[in-house]
C-alpha atoms as a PDB file:
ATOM      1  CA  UNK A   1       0.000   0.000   0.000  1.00  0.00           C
ATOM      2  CA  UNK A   2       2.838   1.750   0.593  1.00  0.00           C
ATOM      3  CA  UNK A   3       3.549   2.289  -3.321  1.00  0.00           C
ATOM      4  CA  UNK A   4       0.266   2.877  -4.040  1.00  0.00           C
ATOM      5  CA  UNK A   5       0.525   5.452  -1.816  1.00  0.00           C
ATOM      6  CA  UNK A   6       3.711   7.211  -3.646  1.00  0.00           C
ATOM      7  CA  UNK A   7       2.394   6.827  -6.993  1.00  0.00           C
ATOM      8  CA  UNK A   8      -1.024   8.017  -6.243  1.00  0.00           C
ATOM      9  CA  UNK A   9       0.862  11.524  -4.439  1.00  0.00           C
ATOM     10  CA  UNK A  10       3.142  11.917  -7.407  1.00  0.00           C
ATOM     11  CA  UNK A  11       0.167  11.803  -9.674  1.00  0.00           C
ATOM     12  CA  UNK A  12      -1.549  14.021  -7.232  1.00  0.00           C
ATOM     13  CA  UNK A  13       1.422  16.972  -7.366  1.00  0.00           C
ATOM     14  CA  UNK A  14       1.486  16.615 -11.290  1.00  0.00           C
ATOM     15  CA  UNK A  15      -2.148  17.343 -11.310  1.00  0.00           C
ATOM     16  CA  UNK A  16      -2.863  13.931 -13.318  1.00  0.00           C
ATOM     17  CA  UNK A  17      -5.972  11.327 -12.474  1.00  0.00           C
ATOM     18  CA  UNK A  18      -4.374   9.453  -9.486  1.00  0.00           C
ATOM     19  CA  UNK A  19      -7.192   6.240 -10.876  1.00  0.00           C
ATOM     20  CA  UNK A  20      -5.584   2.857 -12.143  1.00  0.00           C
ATOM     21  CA  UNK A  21      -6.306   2.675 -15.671  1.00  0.00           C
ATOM     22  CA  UNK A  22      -4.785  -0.509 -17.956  1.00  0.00           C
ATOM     23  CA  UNK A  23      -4.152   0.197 -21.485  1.00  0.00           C
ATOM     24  CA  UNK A  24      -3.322  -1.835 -24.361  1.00  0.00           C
ATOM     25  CA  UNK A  25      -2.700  -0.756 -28.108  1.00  0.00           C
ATOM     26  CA  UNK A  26      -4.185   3.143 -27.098  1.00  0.00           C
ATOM     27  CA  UNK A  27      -7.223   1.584 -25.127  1.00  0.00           C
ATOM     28  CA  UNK A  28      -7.676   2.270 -21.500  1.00  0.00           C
ATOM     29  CA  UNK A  29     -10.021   0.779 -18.749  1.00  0.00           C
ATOM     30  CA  UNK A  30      -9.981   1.024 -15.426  1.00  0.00           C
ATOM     31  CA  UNK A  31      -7.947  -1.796 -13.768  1.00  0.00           C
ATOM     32  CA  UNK A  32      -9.688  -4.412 -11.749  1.00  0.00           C
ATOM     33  CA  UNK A  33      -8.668  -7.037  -9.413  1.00  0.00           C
ATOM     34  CA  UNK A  34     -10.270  -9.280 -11.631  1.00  0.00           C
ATOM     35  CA  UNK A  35      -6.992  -8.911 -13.737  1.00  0.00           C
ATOM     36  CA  UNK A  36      -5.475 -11.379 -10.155  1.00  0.00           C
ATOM     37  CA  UNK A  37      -4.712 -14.574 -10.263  1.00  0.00           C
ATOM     38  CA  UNK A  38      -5.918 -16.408  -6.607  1.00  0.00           C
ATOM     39  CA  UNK A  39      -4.526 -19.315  -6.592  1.00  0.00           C
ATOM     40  CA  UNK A  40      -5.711 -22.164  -4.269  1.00  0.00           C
ATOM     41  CA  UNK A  41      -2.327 -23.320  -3.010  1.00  0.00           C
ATOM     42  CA  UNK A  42       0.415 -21.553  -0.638  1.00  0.00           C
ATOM     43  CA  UNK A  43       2.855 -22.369  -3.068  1.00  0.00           C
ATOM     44  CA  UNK A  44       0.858 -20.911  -5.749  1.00  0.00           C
ATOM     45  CA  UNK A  45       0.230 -17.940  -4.327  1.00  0.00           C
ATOM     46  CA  UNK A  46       4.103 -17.213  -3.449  1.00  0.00           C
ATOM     47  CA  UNK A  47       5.175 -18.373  -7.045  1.00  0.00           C
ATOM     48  CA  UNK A  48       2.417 -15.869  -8.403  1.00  0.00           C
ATOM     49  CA  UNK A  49       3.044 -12.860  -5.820  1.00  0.00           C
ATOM     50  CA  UNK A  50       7.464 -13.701  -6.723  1.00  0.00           C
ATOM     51  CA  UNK A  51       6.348 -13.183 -10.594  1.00  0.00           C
ATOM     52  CA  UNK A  52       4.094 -10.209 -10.076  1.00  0.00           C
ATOM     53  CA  UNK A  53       7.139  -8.988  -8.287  1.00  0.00           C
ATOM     54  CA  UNK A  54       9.518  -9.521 -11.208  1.00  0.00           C
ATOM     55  CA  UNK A  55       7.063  -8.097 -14.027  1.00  0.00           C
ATOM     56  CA  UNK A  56       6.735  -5.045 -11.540  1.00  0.00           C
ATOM     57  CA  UNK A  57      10.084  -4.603 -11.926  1.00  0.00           C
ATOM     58  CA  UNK A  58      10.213  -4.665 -15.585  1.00  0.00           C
ATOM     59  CA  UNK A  59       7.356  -1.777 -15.813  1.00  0.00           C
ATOM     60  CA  UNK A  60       9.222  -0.008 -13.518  1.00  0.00           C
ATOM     61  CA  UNK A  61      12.658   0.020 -14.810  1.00  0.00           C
ATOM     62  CA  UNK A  62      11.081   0.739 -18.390  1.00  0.00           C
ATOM     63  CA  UNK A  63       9.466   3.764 -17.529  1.00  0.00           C
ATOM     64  CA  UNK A  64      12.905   4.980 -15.802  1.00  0.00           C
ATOM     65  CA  UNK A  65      14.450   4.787 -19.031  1.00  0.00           C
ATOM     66  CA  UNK A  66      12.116   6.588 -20.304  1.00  0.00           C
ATOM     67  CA  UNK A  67      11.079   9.380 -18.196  1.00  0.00           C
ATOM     68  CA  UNK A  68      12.966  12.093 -18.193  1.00  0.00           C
ATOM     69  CA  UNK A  69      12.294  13.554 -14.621  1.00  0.00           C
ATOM     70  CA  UNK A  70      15.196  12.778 -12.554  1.00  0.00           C
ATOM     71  CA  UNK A  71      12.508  13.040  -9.280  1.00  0.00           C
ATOM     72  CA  UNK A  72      10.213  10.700 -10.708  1.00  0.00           C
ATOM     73  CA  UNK A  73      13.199   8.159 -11.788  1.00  0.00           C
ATOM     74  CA  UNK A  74      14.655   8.380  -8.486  1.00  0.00           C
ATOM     75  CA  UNK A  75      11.276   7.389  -7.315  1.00  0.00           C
ATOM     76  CA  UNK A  76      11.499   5.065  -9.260  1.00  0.00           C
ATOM     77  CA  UNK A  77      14.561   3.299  -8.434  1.00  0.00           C
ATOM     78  CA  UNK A  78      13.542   3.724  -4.911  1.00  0.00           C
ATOM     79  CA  UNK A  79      10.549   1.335  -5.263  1.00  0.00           C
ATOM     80  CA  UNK A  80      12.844  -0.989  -7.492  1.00  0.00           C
ATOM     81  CA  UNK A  81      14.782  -1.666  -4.503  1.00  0.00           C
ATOM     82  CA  UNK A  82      11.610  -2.112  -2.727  1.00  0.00           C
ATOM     83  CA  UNK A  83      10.439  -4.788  -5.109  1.00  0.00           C
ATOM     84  CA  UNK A  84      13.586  -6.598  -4.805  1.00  0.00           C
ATOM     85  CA  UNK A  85      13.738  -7.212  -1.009  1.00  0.00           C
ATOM     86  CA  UNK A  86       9.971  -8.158  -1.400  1.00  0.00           C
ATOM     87  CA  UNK A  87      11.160 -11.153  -4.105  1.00  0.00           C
ATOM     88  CA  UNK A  88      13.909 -12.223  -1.387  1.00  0.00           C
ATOM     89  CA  UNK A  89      11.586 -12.335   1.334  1.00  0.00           C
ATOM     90  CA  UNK A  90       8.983 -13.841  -0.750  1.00  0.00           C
ATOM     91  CA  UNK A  91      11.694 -16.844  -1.608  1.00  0.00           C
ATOM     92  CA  UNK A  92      13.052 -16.876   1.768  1.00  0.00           C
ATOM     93  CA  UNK A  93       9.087 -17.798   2.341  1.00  0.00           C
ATOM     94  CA  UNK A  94       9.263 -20.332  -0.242  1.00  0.00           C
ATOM     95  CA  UNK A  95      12.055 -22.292   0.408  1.00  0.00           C
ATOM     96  CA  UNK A  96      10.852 -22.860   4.165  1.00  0.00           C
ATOM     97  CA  UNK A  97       7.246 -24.105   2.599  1.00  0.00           C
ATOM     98  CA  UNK A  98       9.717 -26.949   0.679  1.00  0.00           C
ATOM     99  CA  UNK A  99      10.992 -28.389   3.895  1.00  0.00           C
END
């Protein structure tokens, strides 16, 4: 919530619509968590949230690249790091599920 948090502020300051919107080939929606998986297994779920992790990551380090706003990369960057302590912890999870 935390992120959600940042990115809805930094909308906020920019003066842009804060609301989650998906888009695909110039058409938007509004995101929905029907766009989750729930899977029906602990393992599942930690293999799903370690993925969602990794693609978040991705988007992230894309738009750095692209944006030009050396506050908003920094941002950025900030929440990378963010992302990758929540894919070790996530794994640290997993690996005592195995056992």
């Amino acid at each position: 919530m935390h992120h959600l948090d940042i990115f809805m502020t930094l909308a906020l300051e920019l003066g842009l619509d804060p609301r989650w919107w998906s888009c695909l080939n110039d058409q938007c929606t509004y995101w929905s968590p029907s766009y989750l998986n729930y899977p029906n297994s602990l393992e599942e779920v930690l293999k799903t949230a370690i993925d969602a992790e990794y693609q978040a990551i991705d988007k992230y380090m894309y738009q750095a690249s692209v944006i030009k706003d050396p506050y908003i990369v920094a941002i950025l960057n900030r929440i990378i790091e963010d992302e990758e302590l929540h894919i070790k912890v996530l794994k640290e999870w997993e690996t005592k599920l195995v056992r």
